[in-house]
N, C-alpha and C. Protein backbone atom coordinates (compact mmCIF):
# COMPACT_ATOMS: atom_id res chain seq x y z
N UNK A 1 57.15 156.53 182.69
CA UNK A 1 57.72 156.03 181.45
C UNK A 1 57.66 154.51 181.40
N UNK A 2 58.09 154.03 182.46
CA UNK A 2 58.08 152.52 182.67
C UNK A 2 59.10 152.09 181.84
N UNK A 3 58.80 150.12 181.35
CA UNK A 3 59.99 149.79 180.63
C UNK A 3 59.84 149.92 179.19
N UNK A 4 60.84 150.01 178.56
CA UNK A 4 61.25 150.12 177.04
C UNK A 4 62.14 149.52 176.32
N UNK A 5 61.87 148.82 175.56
CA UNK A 5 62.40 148.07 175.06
C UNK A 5 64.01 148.55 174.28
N UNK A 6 65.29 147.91 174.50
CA UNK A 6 66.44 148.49 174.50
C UNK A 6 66.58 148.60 172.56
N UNK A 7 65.43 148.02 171.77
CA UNK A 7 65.64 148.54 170.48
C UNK A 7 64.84 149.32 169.74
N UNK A 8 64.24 149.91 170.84
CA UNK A 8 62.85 151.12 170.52
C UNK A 8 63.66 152.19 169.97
N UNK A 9 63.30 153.00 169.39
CA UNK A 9 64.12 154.21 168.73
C UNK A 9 64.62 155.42 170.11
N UNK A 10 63.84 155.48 170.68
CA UNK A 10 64.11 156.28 171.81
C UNK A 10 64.96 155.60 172.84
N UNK A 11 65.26 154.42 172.76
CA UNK A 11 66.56 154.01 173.79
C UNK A 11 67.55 153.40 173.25
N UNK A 12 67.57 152.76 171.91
CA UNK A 12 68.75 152.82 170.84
C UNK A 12 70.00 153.36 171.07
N UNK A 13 70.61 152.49 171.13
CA UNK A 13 72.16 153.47 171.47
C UNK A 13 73.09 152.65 170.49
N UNK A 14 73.44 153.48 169.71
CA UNK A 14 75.16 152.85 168.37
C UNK A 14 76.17 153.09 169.35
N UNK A 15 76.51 152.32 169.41
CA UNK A 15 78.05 151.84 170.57
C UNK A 15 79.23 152.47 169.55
N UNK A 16 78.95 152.64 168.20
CA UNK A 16 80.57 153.56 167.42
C UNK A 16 80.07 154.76 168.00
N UNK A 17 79.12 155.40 168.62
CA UNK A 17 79.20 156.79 169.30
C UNK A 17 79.26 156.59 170.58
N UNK A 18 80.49 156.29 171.29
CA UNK A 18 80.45 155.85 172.66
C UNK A 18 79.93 157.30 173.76
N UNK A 19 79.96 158.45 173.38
CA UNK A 19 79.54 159.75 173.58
C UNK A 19 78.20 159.70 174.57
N UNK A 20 77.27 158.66 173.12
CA UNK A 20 76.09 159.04 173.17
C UNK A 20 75.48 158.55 174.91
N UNK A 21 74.89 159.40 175.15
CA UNK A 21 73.87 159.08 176.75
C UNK A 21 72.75 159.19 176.91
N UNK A 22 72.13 158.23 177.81
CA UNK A 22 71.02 157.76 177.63
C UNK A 22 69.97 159.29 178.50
N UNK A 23 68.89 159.98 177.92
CA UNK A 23 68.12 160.87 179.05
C UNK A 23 66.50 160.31 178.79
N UNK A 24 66.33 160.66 180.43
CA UNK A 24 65.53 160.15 180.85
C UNK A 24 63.98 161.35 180.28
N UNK A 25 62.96 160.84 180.88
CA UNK A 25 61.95 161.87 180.62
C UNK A 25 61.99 163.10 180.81
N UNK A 26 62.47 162.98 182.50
CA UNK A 26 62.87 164.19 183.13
C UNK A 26 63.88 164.92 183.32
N UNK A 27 65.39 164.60 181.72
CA UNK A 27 65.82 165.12 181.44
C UNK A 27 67.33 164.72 181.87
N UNK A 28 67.24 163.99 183.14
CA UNK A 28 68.86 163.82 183.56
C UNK A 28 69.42 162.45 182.64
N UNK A 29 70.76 163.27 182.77
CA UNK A 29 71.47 162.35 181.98
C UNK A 29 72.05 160.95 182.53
N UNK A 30 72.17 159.89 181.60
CA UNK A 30 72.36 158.92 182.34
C UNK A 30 73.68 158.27 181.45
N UNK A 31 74.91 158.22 182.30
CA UNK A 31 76.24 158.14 182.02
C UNK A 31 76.85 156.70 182.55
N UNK A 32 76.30 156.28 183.72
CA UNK A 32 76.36 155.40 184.37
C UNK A 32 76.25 154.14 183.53
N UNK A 33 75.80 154.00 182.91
CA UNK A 33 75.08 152.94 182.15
C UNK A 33 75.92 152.61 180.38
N UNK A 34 76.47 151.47 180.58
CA UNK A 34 77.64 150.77 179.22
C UNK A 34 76.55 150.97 178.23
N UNK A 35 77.14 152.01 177.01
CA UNK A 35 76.49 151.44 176.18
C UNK A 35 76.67 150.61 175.23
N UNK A 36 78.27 149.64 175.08
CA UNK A 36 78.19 148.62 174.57
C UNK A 36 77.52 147.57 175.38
N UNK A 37 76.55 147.55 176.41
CA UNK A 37 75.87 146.46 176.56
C UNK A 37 74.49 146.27 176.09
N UNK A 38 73.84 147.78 176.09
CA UNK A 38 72.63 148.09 175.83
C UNK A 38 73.00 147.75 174.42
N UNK A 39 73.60 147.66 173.26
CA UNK A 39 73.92 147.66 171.69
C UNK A 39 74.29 146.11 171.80
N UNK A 40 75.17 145.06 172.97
CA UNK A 40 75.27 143.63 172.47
C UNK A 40 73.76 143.57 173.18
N UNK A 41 73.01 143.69 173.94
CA UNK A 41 71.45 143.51 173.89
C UNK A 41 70.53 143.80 172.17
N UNK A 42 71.02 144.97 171.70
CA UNK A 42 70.11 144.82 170.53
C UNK A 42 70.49 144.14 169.65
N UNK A 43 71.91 143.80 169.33
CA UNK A 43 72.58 142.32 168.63
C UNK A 43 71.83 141.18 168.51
N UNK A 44 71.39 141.04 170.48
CA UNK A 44 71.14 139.99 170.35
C UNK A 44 69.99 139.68 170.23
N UNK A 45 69.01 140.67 170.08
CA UNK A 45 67.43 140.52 170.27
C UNK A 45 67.48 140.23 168.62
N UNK A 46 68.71 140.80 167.48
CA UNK A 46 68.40 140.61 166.28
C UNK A 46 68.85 139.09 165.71
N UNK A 47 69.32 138.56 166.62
CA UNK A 47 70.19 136.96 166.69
C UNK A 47 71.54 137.10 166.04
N UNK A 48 72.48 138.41 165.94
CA UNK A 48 73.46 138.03 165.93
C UNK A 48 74.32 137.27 166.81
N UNK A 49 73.78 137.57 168.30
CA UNK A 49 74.45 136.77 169.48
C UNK A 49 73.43 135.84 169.79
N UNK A 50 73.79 135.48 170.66
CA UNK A 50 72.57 134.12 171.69
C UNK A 50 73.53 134.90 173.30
N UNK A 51 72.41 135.23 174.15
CA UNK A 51 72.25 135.20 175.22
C UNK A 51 72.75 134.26 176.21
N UNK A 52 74.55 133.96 176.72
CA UNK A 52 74.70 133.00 178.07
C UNK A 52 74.61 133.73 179.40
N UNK A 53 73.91 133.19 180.04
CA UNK A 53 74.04 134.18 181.29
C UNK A 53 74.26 132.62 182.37
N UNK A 54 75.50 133.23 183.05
CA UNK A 54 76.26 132.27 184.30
C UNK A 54 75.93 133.29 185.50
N UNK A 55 75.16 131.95 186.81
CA UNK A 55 75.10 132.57 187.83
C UNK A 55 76.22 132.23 189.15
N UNK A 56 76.56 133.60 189.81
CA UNK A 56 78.38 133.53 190.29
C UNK A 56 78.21 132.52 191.38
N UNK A 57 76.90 132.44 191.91
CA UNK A 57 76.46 131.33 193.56
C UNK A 57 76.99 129.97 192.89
N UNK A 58 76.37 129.30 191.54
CA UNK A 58 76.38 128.05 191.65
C UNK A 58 77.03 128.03 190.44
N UNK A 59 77.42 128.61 189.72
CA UNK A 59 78.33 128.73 188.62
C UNK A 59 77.60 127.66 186.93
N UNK A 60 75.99 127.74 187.44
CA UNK A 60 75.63 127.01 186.18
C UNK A 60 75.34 128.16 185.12
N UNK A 61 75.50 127.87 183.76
CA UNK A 61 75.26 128.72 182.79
C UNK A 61 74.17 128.18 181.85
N UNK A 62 73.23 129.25 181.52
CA UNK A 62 72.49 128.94 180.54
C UNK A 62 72.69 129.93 178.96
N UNK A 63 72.10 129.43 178.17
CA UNK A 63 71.95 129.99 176.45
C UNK A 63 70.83 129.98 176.07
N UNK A 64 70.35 131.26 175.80
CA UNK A 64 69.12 131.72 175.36
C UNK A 64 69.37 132.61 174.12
N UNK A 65 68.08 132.40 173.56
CA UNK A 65 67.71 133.07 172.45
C UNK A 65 67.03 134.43 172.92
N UNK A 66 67.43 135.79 172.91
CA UNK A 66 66.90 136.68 173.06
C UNK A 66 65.77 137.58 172.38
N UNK A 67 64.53 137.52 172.79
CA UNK A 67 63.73 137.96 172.36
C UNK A 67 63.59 139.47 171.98
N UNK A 68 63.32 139.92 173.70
CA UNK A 68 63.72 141.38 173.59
C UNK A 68 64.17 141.55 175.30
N UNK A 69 64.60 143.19 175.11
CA UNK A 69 65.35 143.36 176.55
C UNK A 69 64.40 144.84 176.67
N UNK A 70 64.17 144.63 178.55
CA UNK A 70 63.60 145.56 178.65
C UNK A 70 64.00 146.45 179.82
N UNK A 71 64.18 148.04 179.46
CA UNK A 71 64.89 148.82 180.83
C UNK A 71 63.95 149.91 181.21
N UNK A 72 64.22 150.09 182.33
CA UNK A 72 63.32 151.34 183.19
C UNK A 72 64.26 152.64 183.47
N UNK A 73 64.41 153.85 182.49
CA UNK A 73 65.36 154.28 182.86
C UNK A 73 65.21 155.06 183.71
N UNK A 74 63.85 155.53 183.76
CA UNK A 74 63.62 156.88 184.85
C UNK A 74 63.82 156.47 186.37
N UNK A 75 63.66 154.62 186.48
CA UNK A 75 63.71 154.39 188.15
C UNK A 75 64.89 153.89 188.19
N UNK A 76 65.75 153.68 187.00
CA UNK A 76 67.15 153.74 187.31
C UNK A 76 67.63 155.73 188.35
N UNK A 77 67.33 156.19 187.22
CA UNK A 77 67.42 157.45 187.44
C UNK A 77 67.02 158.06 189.08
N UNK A 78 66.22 157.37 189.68
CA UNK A 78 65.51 157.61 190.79
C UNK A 78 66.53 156.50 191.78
N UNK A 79 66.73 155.49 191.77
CA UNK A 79 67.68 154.97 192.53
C UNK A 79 68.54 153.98 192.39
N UNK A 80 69.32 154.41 191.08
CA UNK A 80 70.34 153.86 190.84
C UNK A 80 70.15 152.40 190.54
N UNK A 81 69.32 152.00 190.76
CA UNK A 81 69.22 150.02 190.22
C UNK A 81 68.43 150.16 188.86
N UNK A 82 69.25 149.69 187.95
CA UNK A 82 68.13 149.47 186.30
C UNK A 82 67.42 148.23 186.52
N UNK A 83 65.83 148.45 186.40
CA UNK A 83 65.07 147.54 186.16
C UNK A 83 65.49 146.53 185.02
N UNK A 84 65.63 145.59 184.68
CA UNK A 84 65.83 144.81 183.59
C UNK A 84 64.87 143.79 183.07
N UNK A 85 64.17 143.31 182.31
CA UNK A 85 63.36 142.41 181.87
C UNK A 85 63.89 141.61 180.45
N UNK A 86 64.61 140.70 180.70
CA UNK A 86 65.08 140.03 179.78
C UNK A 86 63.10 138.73 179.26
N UNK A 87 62.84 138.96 177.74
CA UNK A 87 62.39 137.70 177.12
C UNK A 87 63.25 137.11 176.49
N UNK A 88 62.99 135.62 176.94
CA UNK A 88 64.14 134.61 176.47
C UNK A 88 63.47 133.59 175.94
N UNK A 89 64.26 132.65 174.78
CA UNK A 89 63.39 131.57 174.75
C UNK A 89 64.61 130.55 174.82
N UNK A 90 64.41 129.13 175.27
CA UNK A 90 65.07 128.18 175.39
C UNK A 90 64.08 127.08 175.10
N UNK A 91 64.78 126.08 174.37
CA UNK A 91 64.06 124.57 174.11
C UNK A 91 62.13 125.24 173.54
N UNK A 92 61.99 126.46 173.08
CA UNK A 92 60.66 126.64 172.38
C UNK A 92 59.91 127.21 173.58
N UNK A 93 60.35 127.14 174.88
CA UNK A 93 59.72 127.58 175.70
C UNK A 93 60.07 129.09 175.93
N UNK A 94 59.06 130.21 175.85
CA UNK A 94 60.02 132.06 176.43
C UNK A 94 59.14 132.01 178.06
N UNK A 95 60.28 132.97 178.55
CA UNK A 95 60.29 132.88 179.61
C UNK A 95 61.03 134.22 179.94
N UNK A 96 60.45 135.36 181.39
CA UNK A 96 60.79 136.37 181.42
C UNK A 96 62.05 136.67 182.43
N UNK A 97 63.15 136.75 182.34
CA UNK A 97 63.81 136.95 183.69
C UNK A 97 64.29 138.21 183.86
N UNK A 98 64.08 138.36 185.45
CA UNK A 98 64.47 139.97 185.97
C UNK A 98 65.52 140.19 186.59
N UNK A 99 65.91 141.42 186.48
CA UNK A 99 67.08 141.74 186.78
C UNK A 99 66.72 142.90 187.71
N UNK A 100 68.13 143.38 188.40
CA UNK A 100 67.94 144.84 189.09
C UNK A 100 69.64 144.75 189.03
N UNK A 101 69.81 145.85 187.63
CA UNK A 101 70.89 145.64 187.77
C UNK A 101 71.80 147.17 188.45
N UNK A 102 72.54 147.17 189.63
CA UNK A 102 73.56 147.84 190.15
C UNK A 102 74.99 147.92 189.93
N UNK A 103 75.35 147.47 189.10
CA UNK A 103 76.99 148.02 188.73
C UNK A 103 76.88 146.65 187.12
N UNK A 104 77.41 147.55 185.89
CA UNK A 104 78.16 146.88 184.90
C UNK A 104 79.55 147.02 185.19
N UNK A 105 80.01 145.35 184.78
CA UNK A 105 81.54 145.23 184.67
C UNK A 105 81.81 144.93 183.12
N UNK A 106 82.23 145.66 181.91
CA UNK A 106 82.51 145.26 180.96
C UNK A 106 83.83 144.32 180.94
N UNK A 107 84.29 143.26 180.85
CA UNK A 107 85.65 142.60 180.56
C UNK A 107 85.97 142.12 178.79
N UNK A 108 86.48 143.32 178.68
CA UNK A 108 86.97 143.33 176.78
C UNK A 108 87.98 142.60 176.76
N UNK A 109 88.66 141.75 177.24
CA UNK A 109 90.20 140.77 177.33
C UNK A 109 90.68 140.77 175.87
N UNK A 110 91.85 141.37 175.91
CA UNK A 110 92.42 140.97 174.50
C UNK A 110 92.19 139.15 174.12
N UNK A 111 91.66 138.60 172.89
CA UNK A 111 91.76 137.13 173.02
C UNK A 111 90.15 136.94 172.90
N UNK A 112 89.50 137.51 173.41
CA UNK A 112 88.26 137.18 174.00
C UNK A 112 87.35 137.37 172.66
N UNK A 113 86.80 136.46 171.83
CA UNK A 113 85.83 136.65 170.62
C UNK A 113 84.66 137.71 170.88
N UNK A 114 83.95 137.67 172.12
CA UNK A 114 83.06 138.25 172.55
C UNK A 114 83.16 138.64 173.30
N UNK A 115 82.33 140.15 174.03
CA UNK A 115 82.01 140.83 175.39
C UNK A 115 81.57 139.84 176.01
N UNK A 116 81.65 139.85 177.96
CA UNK A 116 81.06 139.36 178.99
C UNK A 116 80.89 140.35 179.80
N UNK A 117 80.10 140.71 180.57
CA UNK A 117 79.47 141.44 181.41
C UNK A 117 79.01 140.70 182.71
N UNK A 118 79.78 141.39 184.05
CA UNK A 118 79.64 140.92 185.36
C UNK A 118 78.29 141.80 185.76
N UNK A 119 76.97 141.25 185.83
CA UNK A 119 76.31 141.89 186.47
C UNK A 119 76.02 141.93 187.81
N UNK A 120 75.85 142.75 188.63
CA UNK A 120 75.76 143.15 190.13
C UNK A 120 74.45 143.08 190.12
N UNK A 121 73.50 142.54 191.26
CA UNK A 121 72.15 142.84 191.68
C UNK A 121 71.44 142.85 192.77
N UNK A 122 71.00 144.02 192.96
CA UNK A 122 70.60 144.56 194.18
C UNK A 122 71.70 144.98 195.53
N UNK A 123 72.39 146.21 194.59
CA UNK A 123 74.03 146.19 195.26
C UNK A 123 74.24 145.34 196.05
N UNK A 124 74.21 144.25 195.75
CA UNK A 124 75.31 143.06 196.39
C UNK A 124 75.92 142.47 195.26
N UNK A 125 77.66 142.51 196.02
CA UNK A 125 78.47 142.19 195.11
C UNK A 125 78.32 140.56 195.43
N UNK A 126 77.86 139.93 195.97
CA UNK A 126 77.85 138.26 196.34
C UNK A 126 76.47 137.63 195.39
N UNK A 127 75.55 138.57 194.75
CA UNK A 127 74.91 138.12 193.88
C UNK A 127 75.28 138.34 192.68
N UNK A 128 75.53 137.97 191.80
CA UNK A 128 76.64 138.33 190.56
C UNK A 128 76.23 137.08 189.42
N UNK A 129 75.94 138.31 188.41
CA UNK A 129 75.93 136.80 187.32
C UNK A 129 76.99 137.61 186.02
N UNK A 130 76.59 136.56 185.12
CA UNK A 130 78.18 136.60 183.69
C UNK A 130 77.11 137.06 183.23
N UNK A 131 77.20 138.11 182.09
CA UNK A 131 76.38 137.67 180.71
C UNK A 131 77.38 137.56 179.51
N UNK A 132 77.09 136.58 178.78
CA UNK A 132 78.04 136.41 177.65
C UNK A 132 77.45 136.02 176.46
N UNK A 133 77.95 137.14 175.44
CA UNK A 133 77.28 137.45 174.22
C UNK A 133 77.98 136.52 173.11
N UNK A 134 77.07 135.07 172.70
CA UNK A 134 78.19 134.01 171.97
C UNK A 134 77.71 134.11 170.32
N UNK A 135 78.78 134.72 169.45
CA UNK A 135 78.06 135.16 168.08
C UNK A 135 77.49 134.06 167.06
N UNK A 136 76.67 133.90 166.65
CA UNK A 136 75.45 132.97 166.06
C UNK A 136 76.48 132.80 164.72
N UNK A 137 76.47 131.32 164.70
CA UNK A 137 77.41 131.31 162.96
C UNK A 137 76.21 130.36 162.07
């Protein structure tokens, strides 16, 4: 199957059906996986958000314009790490960054204008970045 883009019709997920779950080719279901993140990803590929992603080592943050987001669900499915392929563009320049992501942390904080998401990668909890979805006015 490889990757697919998180606003292709076949991996589309409406976050008012929190129900809905993602299946793979080969049929297993995939529960594991927020789907209000996969839905602030298609937000933001449409520019309602802009893309910050903070990394937890050195605590610098960047803001990107999200192009598109890209997931592998079947080798999620096979061992638990989602492939991720974020296109980004910053200052006119796009640029691809990867992910392997192993555990979503949604933090909904009452107060909080927007979702942030603790991503885990390559089950280590000592590699850790933010993503934070900042809404475009």
């Amino acid at each position: 199957m490889g990757f697919k883009s998180v606003s292709e019709e076949t991996t589309r997920v409406n976050a008012t059906n929190v129900r809905v779950e993602l299946q793979s080719k080969s049929n297993k279901v995939i529960s594991q996986l927020d789907p209000f993140l996969l839905e602030d990803f298609s937000l933001a590929i449409k520019q309602e958000y802009r893309l910050q992603i903070s990394n937890n080592l050195d605590g610098k943050a960047t803001t990107y314009r999200l192009r598109d987001a890209l997931i592998n669900i079947d080798a999620f499915v096979s061992n638990m790490l989602l492939p991720l392929k974020l296109e980004v563009e910053i200052n006119g320049n796009i640029d691809t960054l990867d992910f392997n992501i192993s555990q979503t942390e949604p933090n909904t904080s009452s107060g909080m204008e927007n979702p942030k998401y603790y991503i885990y990668c390559d089950n280590s909890n000592e590699i850790g970045f933010r993503f934070w979805f900042l809404k475009n006015e």
